[in-house]
C-alpha atoms as a PDB file:
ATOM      1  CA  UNK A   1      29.398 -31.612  85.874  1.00  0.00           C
ATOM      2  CA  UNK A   2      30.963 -30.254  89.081  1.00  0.00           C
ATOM      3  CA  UNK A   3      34.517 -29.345  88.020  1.00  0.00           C
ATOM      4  CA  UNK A   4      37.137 -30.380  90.712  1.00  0.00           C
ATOM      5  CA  UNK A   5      39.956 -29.836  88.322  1.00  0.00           C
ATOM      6  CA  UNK A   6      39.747 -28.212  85.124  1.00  0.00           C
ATOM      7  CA  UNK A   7      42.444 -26.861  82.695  1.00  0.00           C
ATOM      8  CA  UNK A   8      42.515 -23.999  79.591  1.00  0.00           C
ATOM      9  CA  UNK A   9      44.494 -24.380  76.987  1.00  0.00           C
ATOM     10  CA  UNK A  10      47.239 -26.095  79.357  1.00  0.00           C
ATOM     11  CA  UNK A  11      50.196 -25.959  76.722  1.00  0.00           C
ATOM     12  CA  UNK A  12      53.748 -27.376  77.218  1.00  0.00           C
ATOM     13  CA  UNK A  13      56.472 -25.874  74.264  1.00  0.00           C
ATOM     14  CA  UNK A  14      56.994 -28.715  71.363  1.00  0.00           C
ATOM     15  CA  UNK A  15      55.392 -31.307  73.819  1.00  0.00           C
ATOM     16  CA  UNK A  16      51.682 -30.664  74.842  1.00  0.00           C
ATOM     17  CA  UNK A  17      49.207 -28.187  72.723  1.00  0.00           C
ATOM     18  CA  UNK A  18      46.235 -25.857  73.808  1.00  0.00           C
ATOM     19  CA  UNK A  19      44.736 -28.961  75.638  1.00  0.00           C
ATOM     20  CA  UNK A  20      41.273 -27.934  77.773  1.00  0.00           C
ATOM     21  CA  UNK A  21      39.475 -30.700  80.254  1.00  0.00           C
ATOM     22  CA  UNK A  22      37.900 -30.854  82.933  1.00  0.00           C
ATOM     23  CA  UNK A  23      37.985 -33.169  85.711  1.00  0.00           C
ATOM     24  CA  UNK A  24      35.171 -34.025  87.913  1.00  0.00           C
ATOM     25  CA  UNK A  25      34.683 -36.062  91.144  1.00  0.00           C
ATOM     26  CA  UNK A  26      33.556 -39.496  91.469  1.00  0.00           C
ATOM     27  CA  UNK A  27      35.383 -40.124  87.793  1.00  0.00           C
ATOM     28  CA  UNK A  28      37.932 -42.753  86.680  1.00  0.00           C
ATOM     29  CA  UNK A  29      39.466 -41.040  84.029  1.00  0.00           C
ATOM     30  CA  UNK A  30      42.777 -42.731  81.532  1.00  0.00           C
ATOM     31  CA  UNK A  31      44.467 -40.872  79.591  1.00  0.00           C
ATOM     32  CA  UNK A  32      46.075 -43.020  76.260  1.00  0.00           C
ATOM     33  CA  UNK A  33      47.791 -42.666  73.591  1.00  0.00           C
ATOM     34  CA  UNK A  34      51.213 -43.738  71.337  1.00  0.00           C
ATOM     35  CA  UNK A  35      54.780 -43.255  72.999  1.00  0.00           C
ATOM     36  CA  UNK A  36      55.374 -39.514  72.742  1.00  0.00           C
ATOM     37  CA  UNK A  37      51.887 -38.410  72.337  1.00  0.00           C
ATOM     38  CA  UNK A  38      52.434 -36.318  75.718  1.00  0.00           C
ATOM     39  CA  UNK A  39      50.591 -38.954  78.360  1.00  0.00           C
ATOM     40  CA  UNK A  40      52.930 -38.066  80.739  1.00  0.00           C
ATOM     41  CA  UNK A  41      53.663 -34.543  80.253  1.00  0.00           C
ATOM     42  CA  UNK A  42      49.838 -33.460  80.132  1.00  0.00           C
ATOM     43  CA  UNK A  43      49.845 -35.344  84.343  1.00  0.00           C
ATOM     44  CA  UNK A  44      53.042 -33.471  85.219  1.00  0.00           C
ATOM     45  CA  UNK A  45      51.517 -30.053  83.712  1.00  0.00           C
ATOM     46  CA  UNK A  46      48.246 -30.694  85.506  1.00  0.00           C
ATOM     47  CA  UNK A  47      50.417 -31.337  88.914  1.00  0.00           C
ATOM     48  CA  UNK A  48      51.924 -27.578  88.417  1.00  0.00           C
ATOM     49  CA  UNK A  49      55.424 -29.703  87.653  1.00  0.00           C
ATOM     50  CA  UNK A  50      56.344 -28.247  84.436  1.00  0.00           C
ATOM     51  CA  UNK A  51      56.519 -24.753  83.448  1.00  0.00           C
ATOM     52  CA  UNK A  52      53.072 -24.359  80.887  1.00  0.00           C
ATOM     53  CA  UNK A  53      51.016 -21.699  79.112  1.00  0.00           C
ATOM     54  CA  UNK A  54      46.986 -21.989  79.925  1.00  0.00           C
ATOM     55  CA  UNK A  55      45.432 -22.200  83.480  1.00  0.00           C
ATOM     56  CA  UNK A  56      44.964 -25.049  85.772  1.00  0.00           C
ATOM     57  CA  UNK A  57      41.745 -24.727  88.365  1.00  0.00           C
ATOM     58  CA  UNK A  58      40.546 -26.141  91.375  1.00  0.00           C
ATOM     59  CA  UNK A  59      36.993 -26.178  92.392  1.00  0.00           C
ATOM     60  CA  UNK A  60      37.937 -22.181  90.880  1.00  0.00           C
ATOM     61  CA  UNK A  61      40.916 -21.367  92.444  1.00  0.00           C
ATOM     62  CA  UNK A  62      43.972 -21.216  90.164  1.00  0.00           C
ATOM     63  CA  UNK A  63      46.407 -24.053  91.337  1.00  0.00           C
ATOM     64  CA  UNK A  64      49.642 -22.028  91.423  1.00  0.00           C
ATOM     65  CA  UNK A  65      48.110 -19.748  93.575  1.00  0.00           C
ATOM     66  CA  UNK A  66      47.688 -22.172  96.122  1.00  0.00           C
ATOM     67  CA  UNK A  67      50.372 -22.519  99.009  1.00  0.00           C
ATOM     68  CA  UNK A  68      52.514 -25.422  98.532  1.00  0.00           C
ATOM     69  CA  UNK A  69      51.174 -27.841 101.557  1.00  0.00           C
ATOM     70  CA  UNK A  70      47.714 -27.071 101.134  1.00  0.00           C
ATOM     71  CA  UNK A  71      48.581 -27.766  97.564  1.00  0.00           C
ATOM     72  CA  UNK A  72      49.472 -30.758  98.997  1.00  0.00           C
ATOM     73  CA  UNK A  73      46.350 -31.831 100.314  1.00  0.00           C
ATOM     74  CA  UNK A  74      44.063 -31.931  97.388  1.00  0.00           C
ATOM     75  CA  UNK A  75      46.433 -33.443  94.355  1.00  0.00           C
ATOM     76  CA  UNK A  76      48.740 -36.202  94.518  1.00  0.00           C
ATOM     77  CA  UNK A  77      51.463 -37.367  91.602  1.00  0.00           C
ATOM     78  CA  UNK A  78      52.668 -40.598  90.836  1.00  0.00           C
ATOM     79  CA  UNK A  79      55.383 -40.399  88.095  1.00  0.00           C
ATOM     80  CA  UNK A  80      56.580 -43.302  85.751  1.00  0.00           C
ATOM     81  CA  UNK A  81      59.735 -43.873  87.585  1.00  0.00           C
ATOM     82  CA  UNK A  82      59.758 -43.970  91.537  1.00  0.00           C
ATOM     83  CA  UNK A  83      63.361 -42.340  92.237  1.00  0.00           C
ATOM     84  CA  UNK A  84      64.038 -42.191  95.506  1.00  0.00           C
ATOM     85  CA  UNK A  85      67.622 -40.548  96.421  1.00  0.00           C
ATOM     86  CA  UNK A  86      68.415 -41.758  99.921  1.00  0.00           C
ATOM     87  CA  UNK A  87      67.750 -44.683 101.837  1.00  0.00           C
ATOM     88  CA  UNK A  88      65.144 -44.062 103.957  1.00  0.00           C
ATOM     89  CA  UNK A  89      63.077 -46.866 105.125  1.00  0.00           C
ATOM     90  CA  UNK A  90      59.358 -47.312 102.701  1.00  0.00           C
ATOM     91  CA  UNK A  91      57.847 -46.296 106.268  1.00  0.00           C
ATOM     92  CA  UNK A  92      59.522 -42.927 106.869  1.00  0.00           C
ATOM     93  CA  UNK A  93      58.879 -42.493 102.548  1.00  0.00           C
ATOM     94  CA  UNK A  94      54.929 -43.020 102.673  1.00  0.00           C
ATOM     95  CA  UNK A  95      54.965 -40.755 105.760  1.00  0.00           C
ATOM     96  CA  UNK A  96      55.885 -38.321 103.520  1.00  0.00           C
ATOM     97  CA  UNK A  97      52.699 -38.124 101.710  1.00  0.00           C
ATOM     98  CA  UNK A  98      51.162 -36.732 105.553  1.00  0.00           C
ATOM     99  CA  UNK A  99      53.440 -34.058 105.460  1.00  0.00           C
ATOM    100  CA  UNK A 100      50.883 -31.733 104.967  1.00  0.00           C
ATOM    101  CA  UNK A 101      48.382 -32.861 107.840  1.00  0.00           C
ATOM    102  CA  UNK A 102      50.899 -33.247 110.125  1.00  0.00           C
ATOM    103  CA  UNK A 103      52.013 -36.971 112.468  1.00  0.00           C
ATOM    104  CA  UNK A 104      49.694 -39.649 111.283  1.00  0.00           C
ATOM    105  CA  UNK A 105      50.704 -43.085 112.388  1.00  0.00           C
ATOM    106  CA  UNK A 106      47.788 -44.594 111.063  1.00  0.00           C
ATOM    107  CA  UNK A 107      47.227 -43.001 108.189  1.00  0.00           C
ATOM    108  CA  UNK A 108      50.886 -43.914 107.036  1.00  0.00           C
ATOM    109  CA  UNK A 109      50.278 -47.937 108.355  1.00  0.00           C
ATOM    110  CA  UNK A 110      47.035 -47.589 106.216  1.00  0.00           C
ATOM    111  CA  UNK A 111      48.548 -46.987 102.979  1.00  0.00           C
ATOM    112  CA  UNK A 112      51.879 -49.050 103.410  1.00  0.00           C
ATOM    113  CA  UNK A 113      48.999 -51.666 104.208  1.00  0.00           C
ATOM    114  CA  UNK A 114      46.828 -51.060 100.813  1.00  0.00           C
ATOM    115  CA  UNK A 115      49.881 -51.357  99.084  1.00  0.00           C
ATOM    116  CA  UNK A 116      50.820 -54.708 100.447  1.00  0.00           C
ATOM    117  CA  UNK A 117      54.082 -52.748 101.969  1.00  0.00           C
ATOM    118  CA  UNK A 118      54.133 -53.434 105.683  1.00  0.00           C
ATOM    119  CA  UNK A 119      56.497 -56.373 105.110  1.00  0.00           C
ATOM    120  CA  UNK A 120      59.260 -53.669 103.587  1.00  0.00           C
ATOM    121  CA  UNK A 121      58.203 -51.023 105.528  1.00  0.00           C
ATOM    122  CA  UNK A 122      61.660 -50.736 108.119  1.00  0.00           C
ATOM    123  CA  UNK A 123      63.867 -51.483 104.393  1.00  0.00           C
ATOM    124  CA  UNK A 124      65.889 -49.116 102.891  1.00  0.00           C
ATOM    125  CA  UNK A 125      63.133 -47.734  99.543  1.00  0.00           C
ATOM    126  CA  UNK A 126      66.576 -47.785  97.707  1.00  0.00           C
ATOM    127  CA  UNK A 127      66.746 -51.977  98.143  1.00  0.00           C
ATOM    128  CA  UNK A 128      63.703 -52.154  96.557  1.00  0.00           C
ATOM    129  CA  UNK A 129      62.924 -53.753  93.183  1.00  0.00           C
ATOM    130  CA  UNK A 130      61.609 -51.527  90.535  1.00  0.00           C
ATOM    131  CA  UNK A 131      57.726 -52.839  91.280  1.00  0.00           C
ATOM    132  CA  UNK A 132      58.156 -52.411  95.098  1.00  0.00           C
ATOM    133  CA  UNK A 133      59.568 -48.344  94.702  1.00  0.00           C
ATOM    134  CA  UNK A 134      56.692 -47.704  92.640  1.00  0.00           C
ATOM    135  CA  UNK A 135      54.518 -49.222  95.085  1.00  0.00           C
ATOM    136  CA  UNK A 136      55.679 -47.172  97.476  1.00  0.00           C
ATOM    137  CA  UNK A 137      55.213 -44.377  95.593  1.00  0.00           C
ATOM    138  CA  UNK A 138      51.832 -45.212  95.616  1.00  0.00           C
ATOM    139  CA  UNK A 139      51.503 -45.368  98.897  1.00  0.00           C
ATOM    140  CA  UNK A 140      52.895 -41.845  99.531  1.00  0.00           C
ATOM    141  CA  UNK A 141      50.485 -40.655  97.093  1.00  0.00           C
ATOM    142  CA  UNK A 142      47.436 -42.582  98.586  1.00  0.00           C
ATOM    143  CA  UNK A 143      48.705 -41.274 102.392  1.00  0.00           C
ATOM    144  CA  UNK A 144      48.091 -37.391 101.359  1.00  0.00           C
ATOM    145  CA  UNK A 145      44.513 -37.941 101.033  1.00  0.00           C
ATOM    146  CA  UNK A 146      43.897 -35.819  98.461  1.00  0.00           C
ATOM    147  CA  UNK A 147      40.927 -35.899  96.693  1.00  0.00           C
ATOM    148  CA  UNK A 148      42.909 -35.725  93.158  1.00  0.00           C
ATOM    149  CA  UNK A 149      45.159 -38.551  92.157  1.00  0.00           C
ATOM    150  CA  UNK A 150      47.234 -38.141  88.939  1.00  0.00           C
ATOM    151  CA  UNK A 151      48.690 -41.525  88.100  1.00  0.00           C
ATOM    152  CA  UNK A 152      51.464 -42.144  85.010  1.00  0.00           C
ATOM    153  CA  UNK A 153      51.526 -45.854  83.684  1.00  0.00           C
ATOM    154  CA  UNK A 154      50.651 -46.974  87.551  1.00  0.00           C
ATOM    155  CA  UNK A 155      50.541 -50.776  86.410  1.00  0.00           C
ATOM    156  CA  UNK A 156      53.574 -51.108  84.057  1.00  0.00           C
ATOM    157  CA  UNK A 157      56.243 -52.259  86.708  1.00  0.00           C
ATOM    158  CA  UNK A 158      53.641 -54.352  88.623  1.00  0.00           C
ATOM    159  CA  UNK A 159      52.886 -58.076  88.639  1.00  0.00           C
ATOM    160  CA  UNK A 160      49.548 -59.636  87.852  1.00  0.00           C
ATOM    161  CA  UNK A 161      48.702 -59.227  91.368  1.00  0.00           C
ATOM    162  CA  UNK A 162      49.279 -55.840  92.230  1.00  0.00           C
ATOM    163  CA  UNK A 163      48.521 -54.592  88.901  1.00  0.00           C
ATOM    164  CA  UNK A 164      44.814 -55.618  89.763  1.00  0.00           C
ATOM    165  CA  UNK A 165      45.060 -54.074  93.475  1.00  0.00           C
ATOM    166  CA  UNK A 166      46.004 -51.220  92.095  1.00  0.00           C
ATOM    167  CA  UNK A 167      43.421 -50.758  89.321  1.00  0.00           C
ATOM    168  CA  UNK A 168      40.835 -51.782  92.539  1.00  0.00           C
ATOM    169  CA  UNK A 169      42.343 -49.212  94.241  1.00  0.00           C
ATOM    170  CA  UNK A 170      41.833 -46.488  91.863  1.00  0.00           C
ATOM    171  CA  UNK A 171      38.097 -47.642  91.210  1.00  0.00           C
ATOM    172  CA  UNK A 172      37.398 -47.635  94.835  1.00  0.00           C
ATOM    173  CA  UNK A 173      38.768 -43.931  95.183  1.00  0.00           C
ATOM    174  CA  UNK A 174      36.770 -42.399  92.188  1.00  0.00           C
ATOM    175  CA  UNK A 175      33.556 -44.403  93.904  1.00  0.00           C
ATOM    176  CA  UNK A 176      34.468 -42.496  97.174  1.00  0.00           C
ATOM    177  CA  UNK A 177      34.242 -39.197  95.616  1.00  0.00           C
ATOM    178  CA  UNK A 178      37.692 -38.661  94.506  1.00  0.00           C
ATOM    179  CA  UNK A 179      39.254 -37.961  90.972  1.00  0.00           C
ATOM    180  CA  UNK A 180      41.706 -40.018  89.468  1.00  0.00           C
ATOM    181  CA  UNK A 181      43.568 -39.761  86.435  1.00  0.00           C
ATOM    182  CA  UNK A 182      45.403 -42.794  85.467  1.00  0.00           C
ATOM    183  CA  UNK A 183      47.676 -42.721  81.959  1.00  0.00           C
ATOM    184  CA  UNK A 184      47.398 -46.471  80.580  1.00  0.00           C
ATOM    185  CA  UNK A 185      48.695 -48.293  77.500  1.00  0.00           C
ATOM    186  CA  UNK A 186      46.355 -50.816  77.843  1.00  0.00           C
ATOM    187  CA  UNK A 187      43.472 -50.200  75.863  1.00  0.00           C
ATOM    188  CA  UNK A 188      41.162 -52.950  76.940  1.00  0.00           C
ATOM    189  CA  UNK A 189      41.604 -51.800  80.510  1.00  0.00           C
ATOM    190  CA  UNK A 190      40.303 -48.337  79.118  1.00  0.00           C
ATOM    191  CA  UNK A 191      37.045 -49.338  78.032  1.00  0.00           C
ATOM    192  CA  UNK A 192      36.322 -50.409  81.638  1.00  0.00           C
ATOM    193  CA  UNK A 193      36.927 -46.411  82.813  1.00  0.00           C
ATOM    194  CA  UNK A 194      34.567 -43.877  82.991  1.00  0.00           C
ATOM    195  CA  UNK A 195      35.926 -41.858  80.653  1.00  0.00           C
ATOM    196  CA  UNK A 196      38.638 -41.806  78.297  1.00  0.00           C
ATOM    197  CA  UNK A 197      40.864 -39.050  77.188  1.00  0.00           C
ATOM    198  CA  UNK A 198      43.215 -39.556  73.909  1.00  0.00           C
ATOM    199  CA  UNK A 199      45.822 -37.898  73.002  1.00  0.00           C
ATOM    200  CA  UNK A 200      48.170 -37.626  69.617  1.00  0.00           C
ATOM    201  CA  UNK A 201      51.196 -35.780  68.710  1.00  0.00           C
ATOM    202  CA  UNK A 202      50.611 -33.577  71.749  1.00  0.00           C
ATOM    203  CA  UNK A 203      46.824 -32.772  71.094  1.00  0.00           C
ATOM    204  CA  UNK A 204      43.850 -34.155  72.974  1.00  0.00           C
ATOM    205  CA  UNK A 205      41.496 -35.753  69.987  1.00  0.00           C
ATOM    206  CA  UNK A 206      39.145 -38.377  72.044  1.00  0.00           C
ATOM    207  CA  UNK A 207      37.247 -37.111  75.395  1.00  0.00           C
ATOM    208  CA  UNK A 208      34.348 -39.189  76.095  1.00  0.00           C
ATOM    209  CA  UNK A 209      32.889 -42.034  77.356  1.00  0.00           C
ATOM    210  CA  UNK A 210      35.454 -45.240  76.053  1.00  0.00           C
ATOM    211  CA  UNK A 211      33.049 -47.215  73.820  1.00  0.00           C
ATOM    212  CA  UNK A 212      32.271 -43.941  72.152  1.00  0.00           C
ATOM    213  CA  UNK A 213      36.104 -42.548  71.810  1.00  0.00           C
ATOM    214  CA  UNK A 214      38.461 -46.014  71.418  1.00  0.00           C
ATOM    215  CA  UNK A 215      36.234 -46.555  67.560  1.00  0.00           C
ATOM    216  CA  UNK A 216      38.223 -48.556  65.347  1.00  0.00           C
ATOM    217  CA  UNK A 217      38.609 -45.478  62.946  1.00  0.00           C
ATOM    218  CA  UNK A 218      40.444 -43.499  65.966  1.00  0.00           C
ATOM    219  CA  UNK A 219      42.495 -46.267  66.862  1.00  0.00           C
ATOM    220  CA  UNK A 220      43.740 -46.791  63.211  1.00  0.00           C
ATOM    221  CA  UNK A 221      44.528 -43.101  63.213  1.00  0.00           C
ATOM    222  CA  UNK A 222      46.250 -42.852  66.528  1.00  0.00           C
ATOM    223  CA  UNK A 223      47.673 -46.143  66.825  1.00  0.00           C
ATOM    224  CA  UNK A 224      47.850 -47.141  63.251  1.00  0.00           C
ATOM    225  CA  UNK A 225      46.616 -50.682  64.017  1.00  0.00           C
ATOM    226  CA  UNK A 226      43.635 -52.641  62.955  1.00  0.00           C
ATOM    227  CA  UNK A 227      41.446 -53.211  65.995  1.00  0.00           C
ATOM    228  CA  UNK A 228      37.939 -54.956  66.433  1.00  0.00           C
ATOM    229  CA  UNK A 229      36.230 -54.358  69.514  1.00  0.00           C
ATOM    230  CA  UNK A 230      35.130 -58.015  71.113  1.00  0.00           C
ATOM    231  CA  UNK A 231      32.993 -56.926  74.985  1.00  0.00           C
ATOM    232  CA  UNK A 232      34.060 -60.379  75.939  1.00  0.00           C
ATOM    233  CA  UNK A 233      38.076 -59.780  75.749  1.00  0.00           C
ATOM    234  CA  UNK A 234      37.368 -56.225  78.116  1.00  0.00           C
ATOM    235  CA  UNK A 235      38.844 -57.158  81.320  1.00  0.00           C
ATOM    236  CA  UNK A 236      36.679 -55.889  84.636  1.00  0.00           C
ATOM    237  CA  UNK A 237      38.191 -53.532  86.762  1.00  0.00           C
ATOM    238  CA  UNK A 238      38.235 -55.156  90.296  1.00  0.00           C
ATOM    239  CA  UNK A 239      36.169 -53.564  92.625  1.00  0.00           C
ATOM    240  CA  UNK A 240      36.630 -55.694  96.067  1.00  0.00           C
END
């Protein structure tokens, strides 16, 4: 497999250990696991946002060595809480995400567009309902471009509606060629990824295709819950 991202023993003190993946393009990848099994901090170590042992790659070239904008253009973060500090209007906040290529009018309309935003886009991101900011964090993070999307718990402030547009979303991006690593709690969703990555306690024990990983013996251990796996209950990802 091409690698477009791929980390050695990417290690986080008392949070994250000696975890090694890689990444490729064209995949739908979720990352699950138990509150605290380090979802969240493996994504933010992968984005170069927390200090970490180990070495993060792209397509060979070590991340942190890579200047800040052009850094820019080839991973995006979504974190679990959209915090925005000021109030600038969702517009000017998505056009945020082209900072790196420069004015793009249409790029920014695009994504505040995908992200069923262009009735907001002249409010204040701070009047926003929680569902809405993270939307528009979204947005900012689909208006860079960048081939590498790193997504934590996407869907958990969403409706129905949008939860499914963004899940379609996602799919449609990994079918274009990019990489996109989602963290989920949903484990029914998961089976519907490419591939699933599972983590525990801080270490990564499931990487692999979901119907071979999400076993009822894992999930017991992991999850410490009886599961049975029924193909009719997996939900489809949307794809158009």
């Amino acid at each position: 497999m091409s690698s477009a991202l791929h980390a050695t023993d990417v290690a986080v003190s008392g949070r994250l250990e000696a975890v090694s993946l890689e990444l490729g393009p064209g995949e739908l990848v979720a990352v699950v696991g138990p509150n605290g099994a380090g979802k969240s901090t493996l994504i933010q170590a992968l984005a170069g946002l927390l200090p970490a042992r180990g070495s993060v790659h792209w397509n060979g070239q070590l991340l942190s060595r890579i200047a800040v904008a052009e850094r820019g253009r080839r991973l995006a973060w979504v974190g679990q809480e959209a915090l925005f500090e000021f109030a600038f209007p969702v517009r000017e906040v998505v056009a945020q995400g082209r900072y790196a290529w420069g004015d793009d009018p249409a790029g920014v309309e695009e994504a505040l567009a995908t992200l069923d935003l262009v009735h907001l886009a002249d409010r204040p991101v701070t009047r926003l309902s929680g569902g809405e900011r993270h939307r528009a964090g979204l947005a900012r993070a689909l208006a860079t471009g960048a081939p590498i999307q790193l997504w934590d718990e996407p869907v958990a402030q969403l409706d129905v509606r949008h939860a499914l547009e963004v899940m379609r979303l996602a799919r449609q991006l990994a079918d274009g060629g990019g990489t996109v690593l989602v963290s989920l709690h949903d484990l029914r969703a998961a089976y519907r990824f490419d591939r699933v990555l599972v983590l525990d306690q801080g270490r990564l024990v499931g990487n692999g295709r979901p119907h071979e990983v999400l076993t009822a013996p894992l999930i017991r251990r992991v999850f410490r819950v009886e599961a049975t796996f029924v193909e009719s209950l997996v939900p489809e990802l949307p794809k158009d």
